[in-house]
Protein backbone atom coordinates (compact mmCIF):
# COMPACT_ATOMS: atom_id res chain seq x y z
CA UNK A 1 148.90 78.86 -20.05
CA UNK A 2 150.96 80.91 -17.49
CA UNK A 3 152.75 78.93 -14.62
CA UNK A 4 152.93 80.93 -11.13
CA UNK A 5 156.07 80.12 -9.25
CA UNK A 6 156.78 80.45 -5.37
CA UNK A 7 158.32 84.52 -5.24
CA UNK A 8 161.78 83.44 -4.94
CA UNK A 9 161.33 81.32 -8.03
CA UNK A 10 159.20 84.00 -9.75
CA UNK A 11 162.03 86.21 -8.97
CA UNK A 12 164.96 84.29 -10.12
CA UNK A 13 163.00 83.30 -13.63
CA UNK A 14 162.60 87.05 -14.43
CA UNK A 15 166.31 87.86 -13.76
CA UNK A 16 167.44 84.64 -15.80
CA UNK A 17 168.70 82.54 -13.54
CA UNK A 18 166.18 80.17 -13.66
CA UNK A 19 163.85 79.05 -15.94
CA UNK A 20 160.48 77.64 -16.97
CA UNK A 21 161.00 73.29 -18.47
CA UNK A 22 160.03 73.46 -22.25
CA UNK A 23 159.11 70.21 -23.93
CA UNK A 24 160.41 69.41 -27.26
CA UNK A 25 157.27 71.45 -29.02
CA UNK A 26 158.47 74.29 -27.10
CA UNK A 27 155.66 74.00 -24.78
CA UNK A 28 156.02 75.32 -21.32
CA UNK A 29 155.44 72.72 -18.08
CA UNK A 30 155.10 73.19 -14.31
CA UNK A 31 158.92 72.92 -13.33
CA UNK A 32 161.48 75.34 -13.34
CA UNK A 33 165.17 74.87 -13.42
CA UNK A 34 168.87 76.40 -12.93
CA UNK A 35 169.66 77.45 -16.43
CA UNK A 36 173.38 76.81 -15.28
CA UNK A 37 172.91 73.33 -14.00
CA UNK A 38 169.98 72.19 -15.21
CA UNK A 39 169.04 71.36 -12.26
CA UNK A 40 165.11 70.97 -11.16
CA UNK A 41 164.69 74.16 -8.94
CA UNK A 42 160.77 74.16 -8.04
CA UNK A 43 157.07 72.81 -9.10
CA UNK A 44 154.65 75.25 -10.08
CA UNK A 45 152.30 76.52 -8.04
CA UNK A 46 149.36 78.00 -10.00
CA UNK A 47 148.48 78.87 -13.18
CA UNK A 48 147.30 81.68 -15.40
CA UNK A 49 145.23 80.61 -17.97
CA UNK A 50 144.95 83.22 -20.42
CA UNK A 51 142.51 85.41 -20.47
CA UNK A 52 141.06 84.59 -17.23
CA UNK A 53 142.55 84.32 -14.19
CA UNK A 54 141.83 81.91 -11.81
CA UNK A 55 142.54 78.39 -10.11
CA UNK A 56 140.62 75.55 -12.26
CA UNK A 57 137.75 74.41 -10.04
CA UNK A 58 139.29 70.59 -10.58
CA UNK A 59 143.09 70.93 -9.59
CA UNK A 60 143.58 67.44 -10.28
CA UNK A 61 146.05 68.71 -13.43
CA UNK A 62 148.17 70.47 -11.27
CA UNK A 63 149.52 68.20 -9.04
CA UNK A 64 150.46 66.18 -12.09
CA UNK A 65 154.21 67.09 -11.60
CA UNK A 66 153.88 66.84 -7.96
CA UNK A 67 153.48 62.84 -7.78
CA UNK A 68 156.79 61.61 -8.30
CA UNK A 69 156.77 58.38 -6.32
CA UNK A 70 157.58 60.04 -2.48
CA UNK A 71 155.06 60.15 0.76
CA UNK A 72 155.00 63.49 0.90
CA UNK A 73 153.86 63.72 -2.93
CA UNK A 74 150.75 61.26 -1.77
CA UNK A 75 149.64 62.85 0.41
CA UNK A 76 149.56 66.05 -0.86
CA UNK A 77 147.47 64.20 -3.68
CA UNK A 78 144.82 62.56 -0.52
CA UNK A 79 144.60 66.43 0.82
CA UNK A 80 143.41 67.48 -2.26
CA UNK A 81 141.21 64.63 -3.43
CA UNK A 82 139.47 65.49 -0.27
CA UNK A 83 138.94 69.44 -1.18
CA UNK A 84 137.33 67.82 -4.68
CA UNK A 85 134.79 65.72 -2.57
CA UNK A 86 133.56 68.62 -1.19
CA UNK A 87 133.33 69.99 -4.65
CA UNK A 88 131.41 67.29 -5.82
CA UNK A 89 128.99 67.75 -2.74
CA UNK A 90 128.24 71.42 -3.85
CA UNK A 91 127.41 70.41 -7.49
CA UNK A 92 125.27 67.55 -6.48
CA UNK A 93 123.29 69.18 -4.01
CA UNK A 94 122.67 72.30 -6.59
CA UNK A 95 120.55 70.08 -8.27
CA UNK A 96 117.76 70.64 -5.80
CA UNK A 97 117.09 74.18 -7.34
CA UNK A 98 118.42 72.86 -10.93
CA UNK A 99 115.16 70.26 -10.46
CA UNK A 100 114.40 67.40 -12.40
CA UNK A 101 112.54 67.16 -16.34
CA UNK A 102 111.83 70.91 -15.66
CA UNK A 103 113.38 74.46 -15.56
CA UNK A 104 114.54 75.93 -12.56
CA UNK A 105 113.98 79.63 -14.20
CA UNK A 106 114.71 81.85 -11.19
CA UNK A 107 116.38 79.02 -9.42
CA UNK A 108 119.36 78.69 -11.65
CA UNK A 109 120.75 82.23 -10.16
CA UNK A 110 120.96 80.62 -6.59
CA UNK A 111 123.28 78.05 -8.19
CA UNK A 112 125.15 79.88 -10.55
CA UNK A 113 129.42 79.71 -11.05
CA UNK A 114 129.87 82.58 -8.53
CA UNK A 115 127.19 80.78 -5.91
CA UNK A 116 129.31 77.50 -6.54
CA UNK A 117 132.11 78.95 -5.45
CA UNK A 118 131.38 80.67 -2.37
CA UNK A 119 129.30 77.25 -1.22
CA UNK A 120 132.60 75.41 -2.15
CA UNK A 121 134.52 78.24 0.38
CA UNK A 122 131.73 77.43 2.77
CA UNK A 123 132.60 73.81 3.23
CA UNK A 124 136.30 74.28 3.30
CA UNK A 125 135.98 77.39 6.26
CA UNK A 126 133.55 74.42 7.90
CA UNK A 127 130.68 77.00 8.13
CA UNK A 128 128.68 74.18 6.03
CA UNK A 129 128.38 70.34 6.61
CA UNK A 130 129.07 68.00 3.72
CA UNK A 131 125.88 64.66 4.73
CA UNK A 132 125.42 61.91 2.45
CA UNK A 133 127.28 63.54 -0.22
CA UNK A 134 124.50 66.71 0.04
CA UNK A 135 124.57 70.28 1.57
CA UNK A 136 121.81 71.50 3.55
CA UNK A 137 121.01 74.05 0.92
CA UNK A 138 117.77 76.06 2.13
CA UNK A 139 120.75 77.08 5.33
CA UNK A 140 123.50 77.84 2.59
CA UNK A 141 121.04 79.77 0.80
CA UNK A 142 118.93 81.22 3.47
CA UNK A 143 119.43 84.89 2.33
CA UNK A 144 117.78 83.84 -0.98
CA UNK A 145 114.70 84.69 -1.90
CA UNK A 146 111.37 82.91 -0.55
CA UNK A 147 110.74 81.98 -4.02
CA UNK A 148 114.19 79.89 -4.19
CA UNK A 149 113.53 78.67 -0.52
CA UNK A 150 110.47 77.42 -1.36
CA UNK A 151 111.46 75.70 -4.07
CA UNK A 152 114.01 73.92 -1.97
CA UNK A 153 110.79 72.45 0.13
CA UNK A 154 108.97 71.23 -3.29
CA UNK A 155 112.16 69.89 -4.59
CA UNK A 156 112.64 67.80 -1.28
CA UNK A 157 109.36 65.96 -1.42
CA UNK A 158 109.45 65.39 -5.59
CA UNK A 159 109.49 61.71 -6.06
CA UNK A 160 111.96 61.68 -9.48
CA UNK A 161 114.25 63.73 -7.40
CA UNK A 162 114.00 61.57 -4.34
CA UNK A 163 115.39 58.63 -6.72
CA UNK A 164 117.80 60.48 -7.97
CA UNK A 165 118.87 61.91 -4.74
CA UNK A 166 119.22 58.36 -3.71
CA UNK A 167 121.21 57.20 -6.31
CA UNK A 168 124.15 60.73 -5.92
CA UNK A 169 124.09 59.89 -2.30
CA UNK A 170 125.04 56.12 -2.67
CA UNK A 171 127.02 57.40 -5.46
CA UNK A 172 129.06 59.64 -3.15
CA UNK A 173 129.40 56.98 -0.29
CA UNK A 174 131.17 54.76 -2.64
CA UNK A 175 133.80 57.99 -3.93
CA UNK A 176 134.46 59.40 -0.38
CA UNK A 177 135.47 55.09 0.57
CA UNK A 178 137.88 54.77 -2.63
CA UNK A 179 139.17 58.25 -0.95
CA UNK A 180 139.75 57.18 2.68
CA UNK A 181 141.39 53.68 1.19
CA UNK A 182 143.34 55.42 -0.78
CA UNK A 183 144.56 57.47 2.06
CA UNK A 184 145.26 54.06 4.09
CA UNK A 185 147.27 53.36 0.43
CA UNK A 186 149.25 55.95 0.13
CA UNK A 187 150.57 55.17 3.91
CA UNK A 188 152.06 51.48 2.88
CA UNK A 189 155.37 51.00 1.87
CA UNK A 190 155.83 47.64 0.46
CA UNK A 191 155.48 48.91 -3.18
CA UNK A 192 153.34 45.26 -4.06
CA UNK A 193 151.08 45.94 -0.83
CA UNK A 194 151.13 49.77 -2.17
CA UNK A 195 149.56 48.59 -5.98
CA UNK A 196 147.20 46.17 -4.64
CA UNK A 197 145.42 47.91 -2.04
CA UNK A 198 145.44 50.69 -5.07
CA UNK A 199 143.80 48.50 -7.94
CA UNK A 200 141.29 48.07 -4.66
CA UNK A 201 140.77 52.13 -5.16
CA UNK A 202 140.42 51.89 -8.73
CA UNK A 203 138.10 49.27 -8.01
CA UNK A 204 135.87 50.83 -6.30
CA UNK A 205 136.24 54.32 -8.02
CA UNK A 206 135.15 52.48 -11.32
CA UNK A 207 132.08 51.50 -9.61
CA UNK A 208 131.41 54.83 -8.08
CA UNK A 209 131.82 56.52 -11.90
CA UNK A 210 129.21 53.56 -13.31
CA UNK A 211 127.10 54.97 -10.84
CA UNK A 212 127.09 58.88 -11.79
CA UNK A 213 127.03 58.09 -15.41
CA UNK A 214 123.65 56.07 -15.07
CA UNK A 215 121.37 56.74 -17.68
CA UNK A 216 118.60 57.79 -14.53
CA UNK A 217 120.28 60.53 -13.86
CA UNK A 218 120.21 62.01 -17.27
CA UNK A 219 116.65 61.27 -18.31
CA UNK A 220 114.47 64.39 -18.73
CA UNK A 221 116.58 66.61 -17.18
CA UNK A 222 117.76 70.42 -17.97
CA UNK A 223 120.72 70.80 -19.68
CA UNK A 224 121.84 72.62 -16.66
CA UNK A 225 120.91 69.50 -14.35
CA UNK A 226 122.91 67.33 -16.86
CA UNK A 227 126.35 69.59 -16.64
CA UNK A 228 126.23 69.28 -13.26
CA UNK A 229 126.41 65.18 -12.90
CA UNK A 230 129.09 65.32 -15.58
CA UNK A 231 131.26 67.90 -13.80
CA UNK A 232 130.83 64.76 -11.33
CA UNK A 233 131.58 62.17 -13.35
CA UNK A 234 134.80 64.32 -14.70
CA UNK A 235 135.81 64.64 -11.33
CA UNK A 236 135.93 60.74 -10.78
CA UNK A 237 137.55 60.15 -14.19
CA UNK A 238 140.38 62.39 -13.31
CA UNK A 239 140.93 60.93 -9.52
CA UNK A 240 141.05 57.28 -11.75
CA UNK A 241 144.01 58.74 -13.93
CA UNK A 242 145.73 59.95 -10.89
CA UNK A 243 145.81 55.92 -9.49
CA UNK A 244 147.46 55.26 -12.69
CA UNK A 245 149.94 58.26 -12.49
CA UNK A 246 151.15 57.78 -9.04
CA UNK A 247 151.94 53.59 -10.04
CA UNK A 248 153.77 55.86 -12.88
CA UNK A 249 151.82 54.34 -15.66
CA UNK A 250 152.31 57.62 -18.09
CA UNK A 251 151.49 56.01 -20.90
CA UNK A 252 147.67 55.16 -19.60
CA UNK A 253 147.72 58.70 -17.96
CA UNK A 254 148.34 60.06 -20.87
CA UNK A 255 146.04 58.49 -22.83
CA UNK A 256 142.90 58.50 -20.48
CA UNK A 257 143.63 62.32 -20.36
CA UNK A 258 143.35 63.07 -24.07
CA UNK A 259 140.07 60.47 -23.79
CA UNK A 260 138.70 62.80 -21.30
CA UNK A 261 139.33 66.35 -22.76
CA UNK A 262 137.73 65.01 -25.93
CA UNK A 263 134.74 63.67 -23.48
CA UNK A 264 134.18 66.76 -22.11
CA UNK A 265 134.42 69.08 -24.90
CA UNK A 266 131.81 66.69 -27.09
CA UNK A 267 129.79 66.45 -23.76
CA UNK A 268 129.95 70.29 -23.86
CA UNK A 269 128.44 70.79 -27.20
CA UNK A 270 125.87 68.25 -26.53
CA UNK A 271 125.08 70.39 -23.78
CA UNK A 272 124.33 73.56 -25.61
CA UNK A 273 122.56 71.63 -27.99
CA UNK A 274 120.07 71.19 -25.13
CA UNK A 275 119.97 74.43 -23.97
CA UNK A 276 115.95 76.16 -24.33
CA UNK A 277 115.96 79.53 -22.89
CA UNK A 278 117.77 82.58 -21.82
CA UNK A 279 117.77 81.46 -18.33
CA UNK A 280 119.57 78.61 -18.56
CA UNK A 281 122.32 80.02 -21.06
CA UNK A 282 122.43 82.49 -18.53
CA UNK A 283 123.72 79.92 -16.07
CA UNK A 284 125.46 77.53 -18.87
CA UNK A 285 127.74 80.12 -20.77
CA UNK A 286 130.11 81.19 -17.83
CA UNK A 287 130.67 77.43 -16.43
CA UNK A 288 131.30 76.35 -20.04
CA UNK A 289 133.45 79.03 -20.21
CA UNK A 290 135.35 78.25 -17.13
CA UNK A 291 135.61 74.57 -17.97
CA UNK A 292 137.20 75.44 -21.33
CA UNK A 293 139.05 78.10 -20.48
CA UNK A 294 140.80 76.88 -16.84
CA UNK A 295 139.74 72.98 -17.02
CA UNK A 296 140.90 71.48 -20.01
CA UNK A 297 144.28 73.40 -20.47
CA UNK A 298 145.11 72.13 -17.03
CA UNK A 299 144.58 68.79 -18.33
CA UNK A 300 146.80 69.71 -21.52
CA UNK A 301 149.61 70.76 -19.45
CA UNK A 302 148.62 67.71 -16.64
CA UNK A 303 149.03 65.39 -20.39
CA UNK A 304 152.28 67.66 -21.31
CA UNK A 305 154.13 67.09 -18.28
CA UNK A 306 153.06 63.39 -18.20
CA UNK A 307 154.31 63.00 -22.03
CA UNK A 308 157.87 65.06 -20.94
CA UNK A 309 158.35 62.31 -18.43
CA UNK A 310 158.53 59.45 -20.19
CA UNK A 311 161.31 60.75 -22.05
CA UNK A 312 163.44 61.44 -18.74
CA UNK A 313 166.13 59.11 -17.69
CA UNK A 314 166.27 57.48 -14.48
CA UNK A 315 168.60 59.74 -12.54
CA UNK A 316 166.22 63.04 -13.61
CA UNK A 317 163.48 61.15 -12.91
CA UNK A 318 164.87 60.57 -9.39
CA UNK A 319 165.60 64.15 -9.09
CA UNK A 320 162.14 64.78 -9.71
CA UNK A 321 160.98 62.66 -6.74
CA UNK A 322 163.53 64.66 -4.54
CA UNK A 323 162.22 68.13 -5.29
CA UNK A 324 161.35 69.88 -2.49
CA UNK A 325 156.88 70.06 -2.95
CA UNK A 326 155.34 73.74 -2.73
CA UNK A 327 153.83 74.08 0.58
CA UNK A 328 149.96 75.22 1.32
CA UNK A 329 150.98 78.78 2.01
CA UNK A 330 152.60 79.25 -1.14
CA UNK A 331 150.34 77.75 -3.11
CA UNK A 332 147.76 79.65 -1.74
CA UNK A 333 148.86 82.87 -2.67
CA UNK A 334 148.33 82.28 -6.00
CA UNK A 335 144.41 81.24 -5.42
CA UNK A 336 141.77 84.07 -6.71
CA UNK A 337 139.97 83.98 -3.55
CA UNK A 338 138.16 87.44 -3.73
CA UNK A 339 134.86 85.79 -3.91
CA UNK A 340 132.79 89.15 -3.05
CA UNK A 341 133.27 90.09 -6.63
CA UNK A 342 131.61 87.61 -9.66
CA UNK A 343 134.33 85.73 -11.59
CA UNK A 344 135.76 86.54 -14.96
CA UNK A 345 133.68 84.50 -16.67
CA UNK A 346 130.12 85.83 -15.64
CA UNK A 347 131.21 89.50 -15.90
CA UNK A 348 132.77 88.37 -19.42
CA UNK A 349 129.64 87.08 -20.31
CA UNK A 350 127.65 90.27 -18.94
CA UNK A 351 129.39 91.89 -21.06
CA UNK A 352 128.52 90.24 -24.29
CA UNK A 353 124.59 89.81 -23.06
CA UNK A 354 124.59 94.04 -23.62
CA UNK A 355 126.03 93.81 -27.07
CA UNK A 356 124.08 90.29 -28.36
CA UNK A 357 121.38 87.97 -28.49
CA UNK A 358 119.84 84.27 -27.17
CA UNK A 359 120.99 82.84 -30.60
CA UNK A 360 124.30 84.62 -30.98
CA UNK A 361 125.11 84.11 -27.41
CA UNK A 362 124.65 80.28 -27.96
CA UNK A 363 127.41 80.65 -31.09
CA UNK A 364 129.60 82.33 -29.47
CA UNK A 365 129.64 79.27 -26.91
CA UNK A 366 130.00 76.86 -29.16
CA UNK A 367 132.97 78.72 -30.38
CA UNK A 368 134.34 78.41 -27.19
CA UNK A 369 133.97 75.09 -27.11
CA UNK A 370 135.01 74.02 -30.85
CA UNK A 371 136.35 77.02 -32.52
CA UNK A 372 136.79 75.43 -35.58
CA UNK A 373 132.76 75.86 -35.48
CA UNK A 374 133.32 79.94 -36.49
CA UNK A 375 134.48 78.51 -40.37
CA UNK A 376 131.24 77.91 -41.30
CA UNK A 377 129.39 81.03 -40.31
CA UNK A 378 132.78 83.21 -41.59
CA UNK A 379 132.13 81.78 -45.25
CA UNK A 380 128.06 82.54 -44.73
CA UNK A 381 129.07 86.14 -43.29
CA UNK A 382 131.13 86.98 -46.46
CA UNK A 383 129.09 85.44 -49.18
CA UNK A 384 126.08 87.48 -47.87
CA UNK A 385 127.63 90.53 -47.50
CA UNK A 386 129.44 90.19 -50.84
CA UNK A 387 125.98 89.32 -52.33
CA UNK A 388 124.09 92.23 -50.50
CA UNK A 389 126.82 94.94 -50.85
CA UNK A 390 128.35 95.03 -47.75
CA UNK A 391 131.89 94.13 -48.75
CA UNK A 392 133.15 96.30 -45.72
CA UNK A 393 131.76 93.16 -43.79
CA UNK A 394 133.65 90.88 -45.45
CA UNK A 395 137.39 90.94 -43.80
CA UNK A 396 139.87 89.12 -45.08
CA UNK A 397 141.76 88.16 -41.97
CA UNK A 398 139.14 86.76 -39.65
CA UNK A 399 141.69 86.38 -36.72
CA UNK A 400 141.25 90.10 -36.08
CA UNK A 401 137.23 89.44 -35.48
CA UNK A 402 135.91 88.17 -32.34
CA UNK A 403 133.42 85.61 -31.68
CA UNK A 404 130.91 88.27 -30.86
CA UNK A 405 130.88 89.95 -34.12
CA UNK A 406 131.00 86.79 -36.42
CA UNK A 407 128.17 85.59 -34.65
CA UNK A 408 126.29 88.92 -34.93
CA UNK A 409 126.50 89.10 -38.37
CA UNK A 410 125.70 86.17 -39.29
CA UNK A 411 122.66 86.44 -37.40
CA UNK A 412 122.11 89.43 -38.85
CA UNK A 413 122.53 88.36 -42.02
CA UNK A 414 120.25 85.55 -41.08
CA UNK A 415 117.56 87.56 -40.38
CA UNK A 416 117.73 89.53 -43.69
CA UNK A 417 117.85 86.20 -45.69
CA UNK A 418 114.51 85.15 -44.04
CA UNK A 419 113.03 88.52 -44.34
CA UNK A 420 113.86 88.97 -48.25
CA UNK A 421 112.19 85.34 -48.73
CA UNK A 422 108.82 86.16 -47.12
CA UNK A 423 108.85 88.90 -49.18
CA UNK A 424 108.85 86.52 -52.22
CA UNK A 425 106.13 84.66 -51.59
């Protein structure tokens, strides 16, 4: 991962006057410093995670650094933690096409990463109006087809849906409450008035997460509908941690934020697992993709930087609450917010649906996911083209081979296995 400075930051690291904070693993973090001095110079302001570019959907992670105990640290954490209940409002009310115990097929397109994101823009430019935690989605997605819009209508008057619909919507009352306390929060400052009203937050943010992790919601449903409600329930999770890290708790920050990445990449596989049909890996692989490739090395670094802190003494940690905070405008600058082209990850996976298969296509996810997964299809790959005379297929550095072609062959290789055994009988 890549930290983006302000320019004037960017500027001095490249001349070496300043330069990125390292931890002791060598690890880069979100800060910058006078190489001189050693001074803190600046916070990060984005991030490059490598090889897509991109803000995270969730910038929870980033503003890890940025909540040394000061007000203006808070409350650049409340303005934010609003922008992600308007992201949750967007996933949610997707789930009208994504449907309940069924398929969306056609629907899943309307819905899809790059639809996500300009329905997220939507809300934030105020063109769309965020109502018990739902989006009026047949107006966000009037220039849809009438098959989609009609769908919309069915999907309004199923009963399952209705109940479920009920249950995100309560769900959502509860999260945007924990928000607006924790707003109120943020403003006291008696430090004992500051940690009670915010165990009140947790409180009530524990409840709302109980909520979008009930079983209901993940009975007979897509594995597209299920993604969704956890990208919901990952959102809570991380607003929890940040209670803990602005009381400066690292050592329960850092430890609900390795609990989480491992939640989500397990929850991941499971996922794919579940996944029946082209259309839905059609909607699953890029937001996987995006999740594992933006989302969960922002929580690595977020985990990093917490980790580095601990081992600061008081009077750096006090310079740390007197940094100077990136402003809006600069942070801004560093947002991919050309949303009339498809992101990275669905051209990326475009790509790879020319050169592949359903099957292969699901590998090469999982690899994504758990790359330690490729092993076992690497030792099938050589033994079978060892066995059949294709030694040229048989490399011996697999580092050089990409996902796509491991999983190719051994599909291919697959395929010939089953092929030479019907033959047999």
């Amino acid at each position: 991962m890549i930290f983006v400075f302000p320019p004037s930051i960017q500027a001095a690291i490249a001349s070496g006057a300043y330069e990125v904070v390292k931890n002791n693993a060598g690890v880069a973090l979100g800060m910058a410093r006078d190489k001189v001095t050693g001074q803190f110079v600046a916070h990060a302001v984005g991030v490059t995670a490598q090889p897509f570019l991109s803000f995270a959907p969730l910038q929870i992670g980033l503003s890890g650094m940025q909540m040394a105990q000061t007000h203006l640290g808070f409350q650049k954490t409340y303005s934010m933690l609003n922008d992600v209940l308007n992201s949750v409002a967007v996933l949610q009310a997707s789930t009208a096409l994504i449907g309940v115990g069924t398929l969306a097929g056609v629907g899943l397109s309307a819905v899809n990463i790059w639809q996500t994101l300009k329905l997220r823009e939507d809300i934030k430019q105020l063109r769309l109006e965020v109502k018990d935690g739902f989006i009026d989605l047949k107006r966000a997605l009037h220039d849809q087809s009438e098959e989609i819009l009609q769908r919309i209508d069915r999907m309004s008057e199923d009963i399952e849906f209705k109940h479920h619909r009920t249950i995100l919507s309560v769900s959502y009352g509860e999260f945007t409450a924990a928000i607006n306390w924790l707003g109120n929060a943020l403003k006291v400052e008696d430090p004992d008035a500051r940690n009670s009203a915010l165990s009140g937050v947790e409180n009530m943010l524990h409840h709302a997460l109980a909520n979008y992790n009930n079983p209901a919601l993940y009975q007979q449903t897509s594995a597209a509908g299920q993604l969704r409600r956890m990208e919901c329930s990952w959102v809570i999770d991380q607003t929890i941690t940040t209670i803990y890290q602005i009381r400066g708790e690292h050592q329960v920050v850092s430890a609900r934020l390795s609990d989480l990445r491992k939640k989500i990449r397990d929850s991941s596989l499971q996922i794919i697992e579940l996944c029946e049909c082209d259309n839905e890996l059609d909607f699953l692989f890029p937001e996987v993709t995006r999740i594992h490739t933006q989302d969960l090395p922002l929580l690595e670094s977020w985990q990093n930087q917490v980790d580095w802190m601990k081992s600061l003494s008081p009077s750096e940690l006090k310079e740390l609450a007197s940094l100077e905070l990136p402003d809006e405008e600069k942070s801004a600058t560093t947002a991919n917010t050309n949303l009339a082209e498809p992101p990275v990850e669905l051209s990326f996976y475009e790509t790879l649906k020319q050169k592949s298969h359903y099957d292969s296509l699901r590998d090469q996810l999982r690899f994504i996911v758990k790359p330690e997964l490729r092993q076992q299809h690497e030792s099938y790959v050589f033994q079978r083209a060892n066995a059949t005379g294709y030694p040229a297929l048989a490399p011996s550095n697999w580092q050089e081979v990409p996902d796509l072609t491991v999983a190719n062959l051994y599909h291919y290789f697959k395929q010939q296995e089953k092929y030479a055994y019907s033959a047999m009988l």
